[in-house]
Each structure stands twice: as structure tokens, then as C-alpha cells.
PDB file of N, CA and C in Angstrom:
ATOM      1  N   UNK A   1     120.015-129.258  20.701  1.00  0.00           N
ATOM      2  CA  UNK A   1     119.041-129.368  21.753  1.00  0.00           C
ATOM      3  C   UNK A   1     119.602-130.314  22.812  1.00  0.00           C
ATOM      4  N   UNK A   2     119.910-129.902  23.974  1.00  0.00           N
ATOM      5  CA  UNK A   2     120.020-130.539  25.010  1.00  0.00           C
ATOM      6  C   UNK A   2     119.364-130.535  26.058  1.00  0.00           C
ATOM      7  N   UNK A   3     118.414-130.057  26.373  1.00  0.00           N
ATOM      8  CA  UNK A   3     117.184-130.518  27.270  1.00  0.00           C
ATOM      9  C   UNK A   3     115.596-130.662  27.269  1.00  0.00           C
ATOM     10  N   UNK A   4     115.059-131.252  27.377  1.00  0.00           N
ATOM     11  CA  UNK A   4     113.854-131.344  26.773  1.00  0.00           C
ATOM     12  C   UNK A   4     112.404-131.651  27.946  1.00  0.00           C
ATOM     13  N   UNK A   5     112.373-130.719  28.118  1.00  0.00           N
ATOM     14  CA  UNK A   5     110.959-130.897  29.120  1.00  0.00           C
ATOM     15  C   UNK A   5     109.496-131.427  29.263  1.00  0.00           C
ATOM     16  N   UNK A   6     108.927-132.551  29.694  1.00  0.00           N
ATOM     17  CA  UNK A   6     107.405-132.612  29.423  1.00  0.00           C
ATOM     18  C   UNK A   6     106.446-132.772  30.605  1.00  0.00           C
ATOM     19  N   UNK A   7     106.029-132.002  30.296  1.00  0.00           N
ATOM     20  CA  UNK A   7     104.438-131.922  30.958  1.00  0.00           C
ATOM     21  C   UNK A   7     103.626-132.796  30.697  1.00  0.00           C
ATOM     22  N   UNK A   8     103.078-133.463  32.101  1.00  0.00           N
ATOM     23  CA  UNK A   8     101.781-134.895  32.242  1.00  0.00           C
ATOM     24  C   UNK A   8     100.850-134.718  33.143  1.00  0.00           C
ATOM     25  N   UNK A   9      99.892-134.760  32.918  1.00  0.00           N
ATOM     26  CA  UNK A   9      98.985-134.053  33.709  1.00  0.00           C
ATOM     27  C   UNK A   9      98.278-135.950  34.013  1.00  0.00           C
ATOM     28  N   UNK A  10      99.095-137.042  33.976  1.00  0.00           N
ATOM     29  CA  UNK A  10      99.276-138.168  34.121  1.00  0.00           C
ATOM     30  C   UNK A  10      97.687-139.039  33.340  1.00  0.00           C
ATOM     31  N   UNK A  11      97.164-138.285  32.625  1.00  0.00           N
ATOM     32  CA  UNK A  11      96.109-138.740  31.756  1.00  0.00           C
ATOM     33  C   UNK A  11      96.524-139.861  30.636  1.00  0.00           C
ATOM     34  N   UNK A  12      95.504-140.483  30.148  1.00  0.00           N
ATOM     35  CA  UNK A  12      96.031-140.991  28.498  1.00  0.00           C
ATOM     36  C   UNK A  12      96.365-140.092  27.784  1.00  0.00           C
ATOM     37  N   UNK A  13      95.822-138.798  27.654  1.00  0.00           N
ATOM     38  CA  UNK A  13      95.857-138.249  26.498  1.00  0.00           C
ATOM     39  C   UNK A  13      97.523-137.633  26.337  1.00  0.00           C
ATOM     40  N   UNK A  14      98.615-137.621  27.379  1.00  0.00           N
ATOM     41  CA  UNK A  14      99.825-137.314  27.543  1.00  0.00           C
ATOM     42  C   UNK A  14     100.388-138.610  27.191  1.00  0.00           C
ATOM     43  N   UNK A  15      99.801-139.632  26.916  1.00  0.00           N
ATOM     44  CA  UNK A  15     100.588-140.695  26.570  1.00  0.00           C
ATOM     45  C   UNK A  15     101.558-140.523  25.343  1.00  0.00           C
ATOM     46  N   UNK A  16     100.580-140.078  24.022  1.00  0.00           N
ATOM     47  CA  UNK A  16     101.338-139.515  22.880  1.00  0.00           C
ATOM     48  C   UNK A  16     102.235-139.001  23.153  1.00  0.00           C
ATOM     49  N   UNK A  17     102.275-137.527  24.104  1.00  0.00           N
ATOM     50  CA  UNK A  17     103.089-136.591  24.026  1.00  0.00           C
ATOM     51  C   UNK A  17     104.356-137.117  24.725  1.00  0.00           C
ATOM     52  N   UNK A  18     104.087-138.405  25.522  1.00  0.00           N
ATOM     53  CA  UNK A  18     105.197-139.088  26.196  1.00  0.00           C
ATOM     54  C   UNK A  18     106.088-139.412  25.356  1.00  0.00           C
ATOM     55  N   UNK A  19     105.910-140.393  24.383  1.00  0.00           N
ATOM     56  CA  UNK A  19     106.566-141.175  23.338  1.00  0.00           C
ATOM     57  C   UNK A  19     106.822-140.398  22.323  1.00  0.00           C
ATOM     58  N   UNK A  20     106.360-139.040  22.281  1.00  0.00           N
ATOM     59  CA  UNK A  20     107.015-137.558  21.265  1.00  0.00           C
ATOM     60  C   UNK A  20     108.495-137.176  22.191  1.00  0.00           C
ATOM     61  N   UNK A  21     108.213-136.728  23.414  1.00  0.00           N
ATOM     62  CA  UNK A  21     108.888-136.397  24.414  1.00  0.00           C
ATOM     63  C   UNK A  21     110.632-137.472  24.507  1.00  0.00           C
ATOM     64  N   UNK A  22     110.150-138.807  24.381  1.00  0.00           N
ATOM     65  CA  UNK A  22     111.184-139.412  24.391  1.00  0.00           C
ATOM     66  C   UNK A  22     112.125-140.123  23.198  1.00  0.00           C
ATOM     67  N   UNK A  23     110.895-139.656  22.179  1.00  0.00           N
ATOM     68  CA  UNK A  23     111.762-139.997  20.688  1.00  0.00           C
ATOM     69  C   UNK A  23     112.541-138.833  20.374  1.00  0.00           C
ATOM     70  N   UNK A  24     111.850-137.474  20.898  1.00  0.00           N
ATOM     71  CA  UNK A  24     112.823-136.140  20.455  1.00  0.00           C
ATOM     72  C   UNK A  24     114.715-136.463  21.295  1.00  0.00           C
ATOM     73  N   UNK A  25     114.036-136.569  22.633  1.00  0.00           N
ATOM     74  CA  UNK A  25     115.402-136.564  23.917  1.00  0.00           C
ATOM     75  C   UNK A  25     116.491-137.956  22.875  1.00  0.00           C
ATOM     76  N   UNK A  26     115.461-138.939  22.514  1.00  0.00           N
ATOM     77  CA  UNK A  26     116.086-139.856  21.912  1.00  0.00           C
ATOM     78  C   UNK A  26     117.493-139.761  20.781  1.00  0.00           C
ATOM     79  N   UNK A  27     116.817-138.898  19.559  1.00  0.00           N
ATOM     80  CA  UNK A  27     117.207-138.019  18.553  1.00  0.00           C
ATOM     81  C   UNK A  27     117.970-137.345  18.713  1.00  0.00           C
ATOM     82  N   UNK A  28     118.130-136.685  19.679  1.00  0.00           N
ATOM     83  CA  UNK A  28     119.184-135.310  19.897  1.00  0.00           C
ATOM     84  C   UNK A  28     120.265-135.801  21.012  1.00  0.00           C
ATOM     85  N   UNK A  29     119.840-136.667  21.376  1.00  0.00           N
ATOM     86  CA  UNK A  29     120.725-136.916  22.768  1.00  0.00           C
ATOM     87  C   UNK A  29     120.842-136.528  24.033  1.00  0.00           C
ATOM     88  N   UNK A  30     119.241-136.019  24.020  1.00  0.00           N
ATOM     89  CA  UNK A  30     119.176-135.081  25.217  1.00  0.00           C
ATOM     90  C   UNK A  30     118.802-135.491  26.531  1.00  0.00           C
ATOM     91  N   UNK A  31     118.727-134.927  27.534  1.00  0.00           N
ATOM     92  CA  UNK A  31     117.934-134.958  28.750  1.00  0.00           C
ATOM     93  C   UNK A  31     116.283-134.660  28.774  1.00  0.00           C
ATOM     94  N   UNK A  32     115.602-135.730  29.644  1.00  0.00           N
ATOM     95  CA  UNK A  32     114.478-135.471  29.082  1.00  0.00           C
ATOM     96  C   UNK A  32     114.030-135.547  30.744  1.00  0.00           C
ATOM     97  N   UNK A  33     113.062-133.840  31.384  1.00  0.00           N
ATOM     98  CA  UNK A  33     112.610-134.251  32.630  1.00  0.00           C
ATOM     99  C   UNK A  33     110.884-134.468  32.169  1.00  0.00           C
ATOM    100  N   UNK A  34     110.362-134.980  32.733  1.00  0.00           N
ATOM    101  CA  UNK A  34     109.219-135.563  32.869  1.00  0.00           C
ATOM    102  C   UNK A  34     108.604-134.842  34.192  1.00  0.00           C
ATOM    103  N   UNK A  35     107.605-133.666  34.162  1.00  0.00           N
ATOM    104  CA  UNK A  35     107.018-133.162  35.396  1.00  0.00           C
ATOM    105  C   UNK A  35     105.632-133.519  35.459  1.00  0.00           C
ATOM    106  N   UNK A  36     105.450-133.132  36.289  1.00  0.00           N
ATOM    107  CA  UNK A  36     103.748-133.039  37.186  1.00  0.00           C
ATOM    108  C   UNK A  36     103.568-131.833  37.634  1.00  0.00           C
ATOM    109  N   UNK A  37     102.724-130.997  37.981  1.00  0.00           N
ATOM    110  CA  UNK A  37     102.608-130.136  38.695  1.00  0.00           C
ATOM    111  C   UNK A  37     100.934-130.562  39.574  1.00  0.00           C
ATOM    112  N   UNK A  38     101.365-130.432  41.400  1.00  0.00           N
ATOM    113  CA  UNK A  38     100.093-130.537  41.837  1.00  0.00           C
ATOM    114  C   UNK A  38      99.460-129.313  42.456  1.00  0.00           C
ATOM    115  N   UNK A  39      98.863-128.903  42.231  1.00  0.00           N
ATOM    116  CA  UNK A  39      98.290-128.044  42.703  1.00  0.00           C
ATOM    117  C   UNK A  39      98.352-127.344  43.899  1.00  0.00           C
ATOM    118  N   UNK A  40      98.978-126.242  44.024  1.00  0.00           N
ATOM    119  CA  UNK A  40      99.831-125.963  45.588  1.00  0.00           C
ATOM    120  C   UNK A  40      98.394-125.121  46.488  1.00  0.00           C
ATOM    121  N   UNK A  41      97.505-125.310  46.144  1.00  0.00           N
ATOM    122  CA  UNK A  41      96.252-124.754  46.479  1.00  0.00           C
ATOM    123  C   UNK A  41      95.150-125.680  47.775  1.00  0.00           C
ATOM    124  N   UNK A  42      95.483-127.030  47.225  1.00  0.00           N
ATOM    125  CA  UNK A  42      95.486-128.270  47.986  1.00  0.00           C
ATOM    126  C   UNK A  42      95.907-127.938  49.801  1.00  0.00           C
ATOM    127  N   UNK A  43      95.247-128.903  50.759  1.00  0.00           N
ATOM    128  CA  UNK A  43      95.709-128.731  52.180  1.00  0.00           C
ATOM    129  C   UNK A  43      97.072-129.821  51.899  1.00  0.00           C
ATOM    130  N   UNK A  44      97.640-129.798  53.021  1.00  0.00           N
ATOM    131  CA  UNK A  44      99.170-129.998  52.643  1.00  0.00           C
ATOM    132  C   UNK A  44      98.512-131.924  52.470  1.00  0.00           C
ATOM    133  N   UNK A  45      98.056-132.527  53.658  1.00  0.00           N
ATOM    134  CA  UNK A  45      97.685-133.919  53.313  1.00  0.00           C
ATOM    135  C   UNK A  45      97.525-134.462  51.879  1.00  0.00           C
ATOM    136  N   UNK A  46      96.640-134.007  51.343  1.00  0.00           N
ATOM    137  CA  UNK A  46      96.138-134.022  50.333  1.00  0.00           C
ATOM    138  C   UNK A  46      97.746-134.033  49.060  1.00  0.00           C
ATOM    139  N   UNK A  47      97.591-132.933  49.481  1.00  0.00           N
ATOM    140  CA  UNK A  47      98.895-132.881  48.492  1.00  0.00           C
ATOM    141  C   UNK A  47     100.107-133.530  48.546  1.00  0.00           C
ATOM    142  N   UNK A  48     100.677-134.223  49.203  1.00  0.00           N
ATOM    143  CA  UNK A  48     101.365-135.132  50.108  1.00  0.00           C
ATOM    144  C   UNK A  48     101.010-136.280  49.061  1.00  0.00           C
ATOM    145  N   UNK A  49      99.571-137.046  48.954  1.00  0.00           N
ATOM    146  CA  UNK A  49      99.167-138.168  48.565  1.00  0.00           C
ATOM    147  C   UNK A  49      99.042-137.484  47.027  1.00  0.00           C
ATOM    148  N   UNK A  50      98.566-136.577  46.433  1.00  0.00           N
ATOM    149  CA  UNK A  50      98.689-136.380  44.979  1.00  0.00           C
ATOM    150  C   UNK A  50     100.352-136.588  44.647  1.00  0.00           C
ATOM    151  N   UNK A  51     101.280-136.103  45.598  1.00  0.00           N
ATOM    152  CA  UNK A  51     102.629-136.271  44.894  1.00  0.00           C
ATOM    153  C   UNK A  51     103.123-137.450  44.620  1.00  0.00           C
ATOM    154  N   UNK A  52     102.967-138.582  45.987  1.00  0.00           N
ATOM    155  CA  UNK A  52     104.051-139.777  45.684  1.00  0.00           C
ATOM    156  C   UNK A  52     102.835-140.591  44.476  1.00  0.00           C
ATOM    157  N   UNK A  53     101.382-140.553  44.627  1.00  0.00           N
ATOM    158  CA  UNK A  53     100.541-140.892  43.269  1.00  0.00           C
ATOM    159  C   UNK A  53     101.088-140.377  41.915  1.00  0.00           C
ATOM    160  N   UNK A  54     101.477-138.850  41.963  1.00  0.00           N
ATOM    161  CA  UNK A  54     102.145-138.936  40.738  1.00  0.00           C
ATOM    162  C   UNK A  54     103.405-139.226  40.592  1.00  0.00           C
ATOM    163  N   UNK A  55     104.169-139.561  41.705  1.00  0.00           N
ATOM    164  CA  UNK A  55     105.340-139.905  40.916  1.00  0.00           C
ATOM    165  C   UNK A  55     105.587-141.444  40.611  1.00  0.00           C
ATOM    166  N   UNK A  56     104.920-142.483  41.781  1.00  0.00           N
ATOM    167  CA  UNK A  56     104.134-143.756  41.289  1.00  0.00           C
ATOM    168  C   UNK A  56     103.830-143.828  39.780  1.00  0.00           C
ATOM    169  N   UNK A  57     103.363-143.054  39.336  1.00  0.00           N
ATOM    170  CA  UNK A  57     102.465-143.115  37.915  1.00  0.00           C
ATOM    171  C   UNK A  57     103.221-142.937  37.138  1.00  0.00           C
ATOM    172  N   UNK A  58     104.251-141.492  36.794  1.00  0.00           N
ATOM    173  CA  UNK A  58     105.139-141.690  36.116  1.00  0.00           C
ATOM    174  C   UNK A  58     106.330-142.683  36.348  1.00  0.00           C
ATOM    175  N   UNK A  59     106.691-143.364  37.081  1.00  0.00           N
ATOM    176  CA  UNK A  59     107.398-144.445  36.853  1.00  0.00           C
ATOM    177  C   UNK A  59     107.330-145.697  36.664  1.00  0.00           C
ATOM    178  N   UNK A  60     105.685-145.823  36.375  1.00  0.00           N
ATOM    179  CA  UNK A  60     104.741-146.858  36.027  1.00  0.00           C
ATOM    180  C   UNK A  60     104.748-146.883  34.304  1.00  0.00           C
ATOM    181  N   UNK A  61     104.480-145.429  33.862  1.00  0.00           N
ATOM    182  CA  UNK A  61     104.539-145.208  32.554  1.00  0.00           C
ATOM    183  C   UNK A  61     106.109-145.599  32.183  1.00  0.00           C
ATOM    184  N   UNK A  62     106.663-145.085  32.393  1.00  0.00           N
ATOM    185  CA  UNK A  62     108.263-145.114  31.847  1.00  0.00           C
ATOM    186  C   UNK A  62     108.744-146.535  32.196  1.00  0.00           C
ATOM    187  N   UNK A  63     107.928-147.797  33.039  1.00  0.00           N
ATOM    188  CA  UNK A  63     108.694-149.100  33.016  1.00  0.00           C
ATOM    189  C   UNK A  63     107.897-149.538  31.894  1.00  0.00           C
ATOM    190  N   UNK A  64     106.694-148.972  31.336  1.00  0.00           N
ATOM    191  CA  UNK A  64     105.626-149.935  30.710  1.00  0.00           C
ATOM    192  C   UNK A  64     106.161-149.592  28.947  1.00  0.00           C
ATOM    193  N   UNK A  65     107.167-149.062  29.181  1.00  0.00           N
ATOM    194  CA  UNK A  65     107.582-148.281  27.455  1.00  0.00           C
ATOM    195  C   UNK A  65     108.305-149.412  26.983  1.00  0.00           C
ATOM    196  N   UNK A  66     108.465-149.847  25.843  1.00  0.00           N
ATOM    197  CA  UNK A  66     109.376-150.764  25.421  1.00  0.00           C
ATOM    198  C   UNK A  66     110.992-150.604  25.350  1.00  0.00           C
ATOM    199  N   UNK A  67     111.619-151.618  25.444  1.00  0.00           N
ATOM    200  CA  UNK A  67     113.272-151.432  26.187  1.00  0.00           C
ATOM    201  C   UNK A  67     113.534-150.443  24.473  1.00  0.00           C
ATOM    202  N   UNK A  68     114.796-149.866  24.604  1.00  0.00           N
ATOM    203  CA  UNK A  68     115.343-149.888  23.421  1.00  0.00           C
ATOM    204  C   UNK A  68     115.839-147.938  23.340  1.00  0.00           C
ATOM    205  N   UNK A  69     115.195-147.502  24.578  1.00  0.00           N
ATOM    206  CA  UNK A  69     115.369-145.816  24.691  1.00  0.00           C
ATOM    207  C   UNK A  69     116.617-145.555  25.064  1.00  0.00           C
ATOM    208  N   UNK A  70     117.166-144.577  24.664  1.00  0.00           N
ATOM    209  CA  UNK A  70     118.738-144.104  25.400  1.00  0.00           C
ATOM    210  C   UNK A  70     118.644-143.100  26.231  1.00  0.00           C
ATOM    211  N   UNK A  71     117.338-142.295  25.775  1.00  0.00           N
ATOM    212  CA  UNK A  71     117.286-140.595  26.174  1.00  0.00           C
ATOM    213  C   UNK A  71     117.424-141.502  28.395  1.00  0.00           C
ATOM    214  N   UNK A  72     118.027-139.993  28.865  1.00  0.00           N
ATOM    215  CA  UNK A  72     118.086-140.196  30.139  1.00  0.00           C
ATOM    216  C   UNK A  72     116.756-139.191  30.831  1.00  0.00           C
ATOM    217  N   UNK A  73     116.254-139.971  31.587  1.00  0.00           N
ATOM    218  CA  UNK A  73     115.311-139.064  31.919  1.00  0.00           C
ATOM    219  C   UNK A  73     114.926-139.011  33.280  1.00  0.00           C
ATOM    220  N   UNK A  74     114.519-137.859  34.064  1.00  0.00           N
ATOM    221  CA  UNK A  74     114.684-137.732  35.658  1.00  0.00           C
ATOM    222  C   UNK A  74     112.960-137.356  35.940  1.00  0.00           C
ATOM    223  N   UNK A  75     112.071-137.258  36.720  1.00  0.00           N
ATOM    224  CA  UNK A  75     111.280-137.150  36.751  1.00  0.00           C
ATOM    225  C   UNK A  75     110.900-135.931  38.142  1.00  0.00           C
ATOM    226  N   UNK A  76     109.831-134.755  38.023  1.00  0.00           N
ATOM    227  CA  UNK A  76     110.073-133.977  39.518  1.00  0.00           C
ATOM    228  C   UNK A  76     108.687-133.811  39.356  1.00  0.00           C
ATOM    229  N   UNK A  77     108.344-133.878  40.909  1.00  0.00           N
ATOM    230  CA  UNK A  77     106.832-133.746  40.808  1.00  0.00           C
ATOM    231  C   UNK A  77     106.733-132.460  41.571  1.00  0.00           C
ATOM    232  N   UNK A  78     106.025-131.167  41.060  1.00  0.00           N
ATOM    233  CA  UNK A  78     106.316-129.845  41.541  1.00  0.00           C
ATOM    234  C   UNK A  78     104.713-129.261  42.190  1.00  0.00           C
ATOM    235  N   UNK A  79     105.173-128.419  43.311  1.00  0.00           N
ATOM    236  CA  UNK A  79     103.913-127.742  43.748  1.00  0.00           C
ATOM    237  C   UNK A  79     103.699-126.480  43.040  1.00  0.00           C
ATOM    238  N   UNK A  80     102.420-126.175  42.313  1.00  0.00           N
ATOM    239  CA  UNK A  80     102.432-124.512  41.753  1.00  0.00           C
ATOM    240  C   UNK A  80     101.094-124.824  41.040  1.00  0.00           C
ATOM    241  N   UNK A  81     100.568-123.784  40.166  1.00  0.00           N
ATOM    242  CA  UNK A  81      99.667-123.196  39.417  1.00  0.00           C
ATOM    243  C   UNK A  81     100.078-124.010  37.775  1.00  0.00           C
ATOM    244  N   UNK A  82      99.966-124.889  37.325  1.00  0.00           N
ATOM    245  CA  UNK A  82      99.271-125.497  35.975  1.00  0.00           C
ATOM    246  C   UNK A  82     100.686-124.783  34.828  1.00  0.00           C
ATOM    247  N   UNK A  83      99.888-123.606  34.396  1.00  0.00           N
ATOM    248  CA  UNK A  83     101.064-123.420  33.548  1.00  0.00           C
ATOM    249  C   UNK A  83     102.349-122.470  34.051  1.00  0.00           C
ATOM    250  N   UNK A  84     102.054-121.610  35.105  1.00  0.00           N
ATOM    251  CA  UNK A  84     103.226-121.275  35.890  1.00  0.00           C
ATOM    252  C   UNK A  84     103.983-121.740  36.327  1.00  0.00           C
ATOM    253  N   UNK A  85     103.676-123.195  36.609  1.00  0.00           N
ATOM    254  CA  UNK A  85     104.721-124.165  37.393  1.00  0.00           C
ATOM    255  C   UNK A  85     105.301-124.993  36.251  1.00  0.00           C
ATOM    256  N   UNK A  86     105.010-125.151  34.986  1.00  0.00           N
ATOM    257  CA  UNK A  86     105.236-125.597  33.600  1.00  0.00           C
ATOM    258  C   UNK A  86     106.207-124.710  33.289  1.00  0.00           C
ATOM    259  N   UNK A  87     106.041-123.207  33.390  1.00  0.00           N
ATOM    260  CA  UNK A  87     107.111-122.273  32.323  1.00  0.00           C
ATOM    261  C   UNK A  87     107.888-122.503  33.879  1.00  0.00           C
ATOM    262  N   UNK A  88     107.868-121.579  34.488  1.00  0.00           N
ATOM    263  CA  UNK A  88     109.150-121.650  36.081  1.00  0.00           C
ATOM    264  C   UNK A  88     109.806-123.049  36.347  1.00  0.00           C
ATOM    265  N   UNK A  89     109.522-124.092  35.698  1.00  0.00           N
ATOM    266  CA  UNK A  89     110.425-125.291  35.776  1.00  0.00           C
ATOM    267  C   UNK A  89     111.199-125.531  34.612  1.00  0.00           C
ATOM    268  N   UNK A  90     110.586-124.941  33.737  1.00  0.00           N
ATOM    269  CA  UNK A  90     111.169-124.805  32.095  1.00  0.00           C
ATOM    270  C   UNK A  90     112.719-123.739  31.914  1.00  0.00           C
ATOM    271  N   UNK A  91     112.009-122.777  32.956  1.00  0.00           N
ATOM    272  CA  UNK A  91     113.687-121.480  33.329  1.00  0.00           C
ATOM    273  C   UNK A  91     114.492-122.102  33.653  1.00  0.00           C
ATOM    274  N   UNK A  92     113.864-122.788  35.112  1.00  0.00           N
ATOM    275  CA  UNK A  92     115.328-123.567  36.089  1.00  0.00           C
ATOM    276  C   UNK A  92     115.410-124.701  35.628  1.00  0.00           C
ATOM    277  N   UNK A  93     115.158-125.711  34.547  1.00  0.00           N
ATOM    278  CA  UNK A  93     115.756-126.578  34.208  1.00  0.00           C
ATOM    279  C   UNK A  93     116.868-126.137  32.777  1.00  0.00           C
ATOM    280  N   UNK A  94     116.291-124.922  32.148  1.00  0.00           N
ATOM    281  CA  UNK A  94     116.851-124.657  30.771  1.00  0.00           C
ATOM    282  C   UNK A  94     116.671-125.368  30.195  1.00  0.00           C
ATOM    283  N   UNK A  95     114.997-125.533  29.756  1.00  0.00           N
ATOM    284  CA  UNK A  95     114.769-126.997  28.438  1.00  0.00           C
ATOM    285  C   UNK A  95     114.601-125.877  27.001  1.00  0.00           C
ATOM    286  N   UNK A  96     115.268-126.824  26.395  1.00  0.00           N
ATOM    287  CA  UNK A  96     114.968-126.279  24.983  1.00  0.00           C
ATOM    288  C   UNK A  96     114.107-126.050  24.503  1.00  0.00           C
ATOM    289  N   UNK A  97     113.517-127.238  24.946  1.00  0.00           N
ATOM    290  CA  UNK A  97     111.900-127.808  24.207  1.00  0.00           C
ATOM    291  C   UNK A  97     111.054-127.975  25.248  1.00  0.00           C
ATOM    292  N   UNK A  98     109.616-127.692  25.216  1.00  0.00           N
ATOM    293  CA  UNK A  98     108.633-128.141  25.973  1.00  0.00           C
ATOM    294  C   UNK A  98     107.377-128.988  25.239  1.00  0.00           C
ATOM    295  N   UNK A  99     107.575-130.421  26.012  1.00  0.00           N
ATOM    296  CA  UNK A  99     106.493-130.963  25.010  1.00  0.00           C
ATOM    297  C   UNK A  99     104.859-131.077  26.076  1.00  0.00           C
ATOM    298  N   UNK A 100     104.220-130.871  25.231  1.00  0.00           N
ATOM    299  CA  UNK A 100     102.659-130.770  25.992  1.00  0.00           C
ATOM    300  C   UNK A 100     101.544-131.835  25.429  1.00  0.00           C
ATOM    301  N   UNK A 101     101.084-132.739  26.148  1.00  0.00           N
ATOM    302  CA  UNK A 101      99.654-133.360  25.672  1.00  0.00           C
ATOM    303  C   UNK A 101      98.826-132.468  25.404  1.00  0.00           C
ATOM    304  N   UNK A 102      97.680-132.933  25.147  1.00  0.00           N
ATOM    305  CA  UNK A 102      96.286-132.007  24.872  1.00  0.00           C
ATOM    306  C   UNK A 102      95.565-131.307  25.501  1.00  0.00           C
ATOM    307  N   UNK A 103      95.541-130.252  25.736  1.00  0.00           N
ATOM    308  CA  UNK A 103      95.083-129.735  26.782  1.00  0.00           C
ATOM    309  C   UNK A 103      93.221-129.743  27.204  1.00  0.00           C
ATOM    310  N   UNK A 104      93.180-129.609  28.673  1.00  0.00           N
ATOM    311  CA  UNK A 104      91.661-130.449  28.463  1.00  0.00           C
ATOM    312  C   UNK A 104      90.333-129.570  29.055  1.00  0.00           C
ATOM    313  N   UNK A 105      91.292-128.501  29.095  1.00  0.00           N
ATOM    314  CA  UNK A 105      90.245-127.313  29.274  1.00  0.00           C
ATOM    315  C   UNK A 105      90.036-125.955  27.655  1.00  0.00           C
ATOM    316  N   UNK A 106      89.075-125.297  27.820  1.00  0.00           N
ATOM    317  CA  UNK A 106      88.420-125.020  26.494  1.00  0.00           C
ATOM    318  C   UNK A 106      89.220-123.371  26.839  1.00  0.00           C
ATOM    319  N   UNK A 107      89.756-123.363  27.821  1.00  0.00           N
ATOM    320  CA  UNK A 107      90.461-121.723  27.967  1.00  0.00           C
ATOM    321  C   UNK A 107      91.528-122.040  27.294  1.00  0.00           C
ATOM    322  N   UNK A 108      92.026-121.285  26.204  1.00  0.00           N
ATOM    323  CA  UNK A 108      93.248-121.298  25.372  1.00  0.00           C
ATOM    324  C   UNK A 108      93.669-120.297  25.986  1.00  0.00           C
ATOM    325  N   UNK A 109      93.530-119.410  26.536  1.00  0.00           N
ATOM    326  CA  UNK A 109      94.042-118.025  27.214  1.00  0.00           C
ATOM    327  C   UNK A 109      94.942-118.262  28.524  1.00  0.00           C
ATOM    328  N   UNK A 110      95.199-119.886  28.777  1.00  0.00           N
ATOM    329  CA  UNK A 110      96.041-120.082  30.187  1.00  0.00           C
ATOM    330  C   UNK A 110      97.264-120.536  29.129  1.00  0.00           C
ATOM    331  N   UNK A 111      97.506-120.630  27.644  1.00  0.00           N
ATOM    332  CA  UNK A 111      98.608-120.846  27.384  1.00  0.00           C
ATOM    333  C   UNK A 111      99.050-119.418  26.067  1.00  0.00           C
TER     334      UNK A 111
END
């Protein structure tokens, strides 16, 4: 396994899946990207301020982790549709793995 992808929908409940995400990349030696996806549905303003907020956030999470990680990890904050923009970043990055928090809607039919 050499690449390893995760999805944060920048909640607590992705916190777990963070510290899954970076013990796997850890383990294997892999690359680990860390995405967002904002909603490309948004007026462009709007979406503008959801991006540099999420990427603020994930690099808030990743200073607040304790020292001691090797995995290398890059972070992209993407415009698209939830899980379309999840699998279509998953192609063009070629992750092995996709790790996911909990999902927080009751439609199981969007995965």
C-alpha cells in the first residue's frame, strides 16, 4: 500500500478516522492525502471562505496530533458533490485505501 486517502467532512466524528488514516500511512509507509470536499453548488464567495476554513482546520488538526508520525501527508481542499468528489480524487490520486469517518446522513444509498 502506497497511498492512502481520507475524507473529513472536518467534524469530531472524523477525528477517529484521522488517527486510523495516519496510523495505516504510518504502517505501510505510505502517503497519506487528507481531503475536504466543498460543495461546488455554493456562490463562488461563499465557497472561497468554506475553502481556506477548511484548509485552516485541517492544518489545525494535524499540528494538534502528537509529534512522533512519519506518514507524509499533503492536504487538497476540492470543489464537487460529497461522494463524487471522494471517489474522482481517489482515481487521480491512486489511493489504495480510502479511509471514511461516520457518516452523518441516514441515506446509505450515497455510498
Amino acid at each position: 500500500m502506497k497511498k492512502v486517502l481520507m475524507a473529513t467532512d472536518l467534524s469530531e466524528r472524523c477525528e477517529r478516522a484521522l488517527h486510523r488514516a495516519i496510523a495505516i500511512a504510518d504502517e505501510f509507509e505510505a502517503e497519506l492525502e487528507i481531503i475536504h470536499i466543498v460543495d461546488e453548488t455554493l456562490i463562488e464567495g461563499i465557497t472561497l471562505q468554506h475553502e481556506a476554513a477548511a484548509r485552516a482546520a485541517i492544518a489545525q488538526q494535524m499540528n494538534a496530533l502528537p509529534p512522533g508520525r512519519s506518514a507524509k501527508f499533503a492536504q487538497q481542499v476540492i470543489r464537487g458533490l460529497d461522494c463524487a468528489g471522494i471517489i474522482q480524487r481517489s482515481e487521480e490520486y491512486g489511493a489504495d485505501l480510502i479511509v471514511l469517518g461516520i457518516h452523518r446522513n441516514d441515506a446509505r444509498e450515497l455510498f
